[in-house]
Protein backbone atom coordinates (compact mmCIF):
# COMPACT_ATOMS: atom_id res chain seq x y z
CA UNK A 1 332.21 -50.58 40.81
CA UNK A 2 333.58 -48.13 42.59
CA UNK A 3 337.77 -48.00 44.19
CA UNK A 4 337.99 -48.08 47.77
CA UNK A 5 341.22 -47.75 49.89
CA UNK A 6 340.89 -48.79 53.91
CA UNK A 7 342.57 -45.93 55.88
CA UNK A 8 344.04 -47.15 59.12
CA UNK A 9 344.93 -44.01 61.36
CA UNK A 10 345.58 -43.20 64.95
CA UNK A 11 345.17 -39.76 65.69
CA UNK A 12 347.95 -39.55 67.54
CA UNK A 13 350.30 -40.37 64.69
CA UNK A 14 353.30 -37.82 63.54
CA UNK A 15 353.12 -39.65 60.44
CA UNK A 16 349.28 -39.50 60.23
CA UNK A 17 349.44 -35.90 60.61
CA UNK A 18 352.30 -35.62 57.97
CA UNK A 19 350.64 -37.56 55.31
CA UNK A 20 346.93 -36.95 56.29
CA UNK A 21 346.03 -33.94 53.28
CA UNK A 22 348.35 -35.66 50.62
CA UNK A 23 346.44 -38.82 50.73
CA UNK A 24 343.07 -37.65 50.98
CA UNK A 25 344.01 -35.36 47.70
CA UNK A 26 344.80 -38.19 45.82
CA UNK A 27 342.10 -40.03 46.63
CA UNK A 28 339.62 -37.20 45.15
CA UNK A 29 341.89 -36.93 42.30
CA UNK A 30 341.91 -40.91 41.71
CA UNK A 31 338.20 -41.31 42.54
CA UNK A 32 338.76 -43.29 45.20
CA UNK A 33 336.70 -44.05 48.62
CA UNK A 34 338.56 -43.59 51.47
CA UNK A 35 336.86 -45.97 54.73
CA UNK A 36 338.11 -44.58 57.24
CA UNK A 37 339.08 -46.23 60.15
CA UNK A 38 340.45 -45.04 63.24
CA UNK A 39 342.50 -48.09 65.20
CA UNK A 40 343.74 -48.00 69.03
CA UNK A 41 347.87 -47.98 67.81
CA UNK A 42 348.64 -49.05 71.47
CA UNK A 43 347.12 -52.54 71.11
CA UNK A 44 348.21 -53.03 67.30
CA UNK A 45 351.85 -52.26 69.02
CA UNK A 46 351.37 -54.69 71.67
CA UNK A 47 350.07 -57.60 69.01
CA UNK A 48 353.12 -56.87 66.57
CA UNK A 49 356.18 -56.77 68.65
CA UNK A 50 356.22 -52.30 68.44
CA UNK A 51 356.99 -50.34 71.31
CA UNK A 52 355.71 -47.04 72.43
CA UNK A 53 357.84 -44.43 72.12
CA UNK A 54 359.36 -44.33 75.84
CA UNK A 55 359.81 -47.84 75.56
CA UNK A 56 362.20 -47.43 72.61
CA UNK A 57 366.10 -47.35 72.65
CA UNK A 58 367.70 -44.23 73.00
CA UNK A 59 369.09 -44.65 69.21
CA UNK A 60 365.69 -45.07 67.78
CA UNK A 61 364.23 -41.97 69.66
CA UNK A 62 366.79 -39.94 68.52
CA UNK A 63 366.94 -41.11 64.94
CA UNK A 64 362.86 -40.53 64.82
CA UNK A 65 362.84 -36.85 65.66
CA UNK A 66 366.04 -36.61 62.40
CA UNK A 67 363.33 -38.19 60.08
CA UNK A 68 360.87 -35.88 61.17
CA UNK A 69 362.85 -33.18 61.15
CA UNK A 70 363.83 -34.55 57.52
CA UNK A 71 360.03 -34.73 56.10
CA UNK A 72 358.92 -31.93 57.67
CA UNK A 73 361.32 -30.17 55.80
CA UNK A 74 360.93 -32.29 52.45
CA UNK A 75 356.68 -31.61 52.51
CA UNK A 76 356.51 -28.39 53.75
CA UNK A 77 354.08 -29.43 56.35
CA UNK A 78 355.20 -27.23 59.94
CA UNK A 79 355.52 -29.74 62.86
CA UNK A 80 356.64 -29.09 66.14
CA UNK A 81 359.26 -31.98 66.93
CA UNK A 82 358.90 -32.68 71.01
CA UNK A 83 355.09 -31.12 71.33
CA UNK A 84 354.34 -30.47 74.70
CA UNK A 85 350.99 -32.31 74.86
CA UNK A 86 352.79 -35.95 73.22
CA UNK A 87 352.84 -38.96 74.34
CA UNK A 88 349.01 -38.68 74.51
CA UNK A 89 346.64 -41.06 74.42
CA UNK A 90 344.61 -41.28 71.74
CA UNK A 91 341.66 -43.09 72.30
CA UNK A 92 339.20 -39.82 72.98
CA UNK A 93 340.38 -38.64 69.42
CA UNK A 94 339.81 -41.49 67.98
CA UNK A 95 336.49 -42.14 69.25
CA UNK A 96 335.07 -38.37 68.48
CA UNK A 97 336.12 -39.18 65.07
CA UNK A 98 334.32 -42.60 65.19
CA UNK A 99 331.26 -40.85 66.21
CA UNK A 100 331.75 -37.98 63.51
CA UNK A 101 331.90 -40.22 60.94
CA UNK A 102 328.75 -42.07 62.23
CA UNK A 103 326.73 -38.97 62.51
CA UNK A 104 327.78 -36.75 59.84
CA UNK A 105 330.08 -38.87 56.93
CA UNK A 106 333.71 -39.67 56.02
CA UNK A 107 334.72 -36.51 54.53
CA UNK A 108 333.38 -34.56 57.80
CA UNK A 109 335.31 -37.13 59.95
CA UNK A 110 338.49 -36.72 57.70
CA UNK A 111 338.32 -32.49 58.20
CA UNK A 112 337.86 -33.86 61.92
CA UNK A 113 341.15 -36.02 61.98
CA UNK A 114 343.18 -33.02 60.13
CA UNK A 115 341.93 -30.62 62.66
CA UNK A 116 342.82 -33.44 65.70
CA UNK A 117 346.23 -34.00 64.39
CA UNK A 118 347.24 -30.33 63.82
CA UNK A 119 346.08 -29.20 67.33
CA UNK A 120 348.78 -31.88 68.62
CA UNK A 121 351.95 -31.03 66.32
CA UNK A 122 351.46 -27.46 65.69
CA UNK A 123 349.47 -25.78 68.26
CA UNK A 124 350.76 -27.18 71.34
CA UNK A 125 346.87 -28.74 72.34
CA UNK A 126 346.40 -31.59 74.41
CA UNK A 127 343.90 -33.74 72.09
CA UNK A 128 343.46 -36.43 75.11
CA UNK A 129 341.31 -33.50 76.59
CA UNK A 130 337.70 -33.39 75.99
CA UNK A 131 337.52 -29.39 76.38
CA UNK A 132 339.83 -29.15 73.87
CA UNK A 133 338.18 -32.50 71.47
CA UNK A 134 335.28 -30.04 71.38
CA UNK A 135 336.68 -26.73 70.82
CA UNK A 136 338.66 -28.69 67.24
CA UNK A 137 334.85 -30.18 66.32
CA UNK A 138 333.21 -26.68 66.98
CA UNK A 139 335.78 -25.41 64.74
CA UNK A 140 334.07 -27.71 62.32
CA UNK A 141 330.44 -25.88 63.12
CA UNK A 142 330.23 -29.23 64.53
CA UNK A 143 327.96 -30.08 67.96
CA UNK A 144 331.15 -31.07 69.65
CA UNK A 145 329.26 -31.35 73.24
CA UNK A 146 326.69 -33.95 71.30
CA UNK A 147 329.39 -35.95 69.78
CA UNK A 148 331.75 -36.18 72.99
CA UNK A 149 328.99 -37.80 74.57
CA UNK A 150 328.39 -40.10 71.59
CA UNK A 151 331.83 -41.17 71.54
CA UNK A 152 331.43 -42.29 75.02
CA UNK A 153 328.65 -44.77 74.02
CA UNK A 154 328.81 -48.27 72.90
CA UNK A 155 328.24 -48.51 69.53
CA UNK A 156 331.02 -46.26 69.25
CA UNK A 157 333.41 -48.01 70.94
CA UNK A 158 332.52 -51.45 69.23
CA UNK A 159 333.21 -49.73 66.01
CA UNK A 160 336.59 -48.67 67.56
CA UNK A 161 337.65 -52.35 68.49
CA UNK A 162 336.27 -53.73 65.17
CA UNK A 163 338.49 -51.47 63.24
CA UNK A 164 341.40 -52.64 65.67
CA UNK A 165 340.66 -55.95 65.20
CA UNK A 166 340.65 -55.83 61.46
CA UNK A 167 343.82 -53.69 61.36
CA UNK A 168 345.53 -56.40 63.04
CA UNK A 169 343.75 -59.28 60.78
CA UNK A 170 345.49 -57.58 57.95
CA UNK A 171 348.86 -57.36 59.84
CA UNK A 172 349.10 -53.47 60.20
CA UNK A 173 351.82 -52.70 62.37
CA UNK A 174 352.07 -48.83 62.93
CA UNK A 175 349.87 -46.05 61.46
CA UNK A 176 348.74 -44.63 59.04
CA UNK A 177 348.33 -48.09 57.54
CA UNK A 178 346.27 -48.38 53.92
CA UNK A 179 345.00 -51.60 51.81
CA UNK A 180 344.20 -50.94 48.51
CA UNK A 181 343.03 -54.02 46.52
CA UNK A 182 344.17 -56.24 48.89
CA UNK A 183 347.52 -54.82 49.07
CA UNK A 184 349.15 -52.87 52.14
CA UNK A 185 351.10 -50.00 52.64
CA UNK A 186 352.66 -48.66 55.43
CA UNK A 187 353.36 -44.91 56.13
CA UNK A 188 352.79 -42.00 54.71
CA UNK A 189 356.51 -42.30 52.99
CA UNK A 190 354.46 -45.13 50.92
CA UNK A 191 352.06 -42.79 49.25
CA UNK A 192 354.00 -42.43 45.84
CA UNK A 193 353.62 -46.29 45.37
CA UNK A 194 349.99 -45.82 46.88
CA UNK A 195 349.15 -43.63 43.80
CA UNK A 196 350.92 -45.82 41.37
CA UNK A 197 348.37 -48.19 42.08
CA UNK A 198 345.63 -45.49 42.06
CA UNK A 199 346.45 -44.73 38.70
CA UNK A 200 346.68 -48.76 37.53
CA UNK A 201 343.89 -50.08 39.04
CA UNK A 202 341.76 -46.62 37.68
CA UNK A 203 343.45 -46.90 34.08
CA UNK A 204 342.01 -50.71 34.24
CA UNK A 205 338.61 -49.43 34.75
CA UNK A 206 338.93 -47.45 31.43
């Protein structure tokens, strides 16, 4: 039987973006399935007692953009601190990925994500904007005009709200949120105890 790990992500996410590649690398190298599951962050905030960002107190907003700053710096991974195009809401994002993964697979809708959250925190793109949603999944060779409109369509969008819904059964609280057998793990700062239990739970299938 194969591993699986349930990848909770909101497009939108600094920390998403930051932690995206490094987890889907050890996931290949563990063998394990990533299911992939795009959540609206806004009402998993609103369930759990978070607040957006221009809702938070002027200490915590500050103290954010230091520990961005700080693992920006510590990965290597370029970020652009106050992008022009954030907040942004990312419910388009995170449908077009729904419907990419429908149509075409995880690992398409994973490139898809990577693609999303660069355009917001390096190249200054407004990912809220379906000109530009299209542009990133053309990028892709993608048919980003076909999947805009699928993203718009119901089955879509009940996909969207299940993932939600489950994300919030399993008490996630901010993104990128994982569960790996049953355990969760929040952040991308998580992902060294993440592959700790990669490396268990594959050494136990030995």
């Amino acid at each position: 039987m194969s591993l699986t790990c349930d990848y909770f992500v909101a497009p939108q996410s600094p920390y998403v973006y930051m932690g995206h590649a490094r987890f889907v690398e050890l996931a290949r190298r563990y063998d394990v399935q990533i299911q992939l599951k795009p959540m609206d962050l806004g009402k998993i905030f609103a369930g759990s007692g978070g607040l957006p960002l221009a809702k938070r107190t002027p200490q915590r907003q500050a103290y954010r953009l230091v520990e961005l700053a700080r693992w920006s710096k510590h990965l290597g991974v370029p970020l652009n601190l106050q992008p022009k195009f954030f907040p942004v809401a990312g419910d388009p994002a995170a449908r077009l990925i729904v419907a990419t993964q429908l149509a075409h697979g995880t690992d398409t809708a994973l490139d898809l994500l990577a693609g999303i959250s660069k355009a917001l925190w390096t190249e200054e793109r407004n990912i809220a904007d379906e000109a530009t949603l299209q542009a990133i999944a053309e990028h892709l060779t993608l048919d980003g005009k076909a999947l805009l409109a699928a993203s718009n369509g119901a089955n879509v969008q009940a996909t969207y709200d299940a993932h939600t819904d489950e994300a919030a059964s399993v008490g996630a609280f901010g993104a990128p949120w994982f569960v790996f057998e049953g355990q969760p793990y929040w952040g991308q700062d998580r992902l060294d105890f993440l592959e700790r239990a990669f490396a268990e739970a594959r050494d136990a299938k030995r």
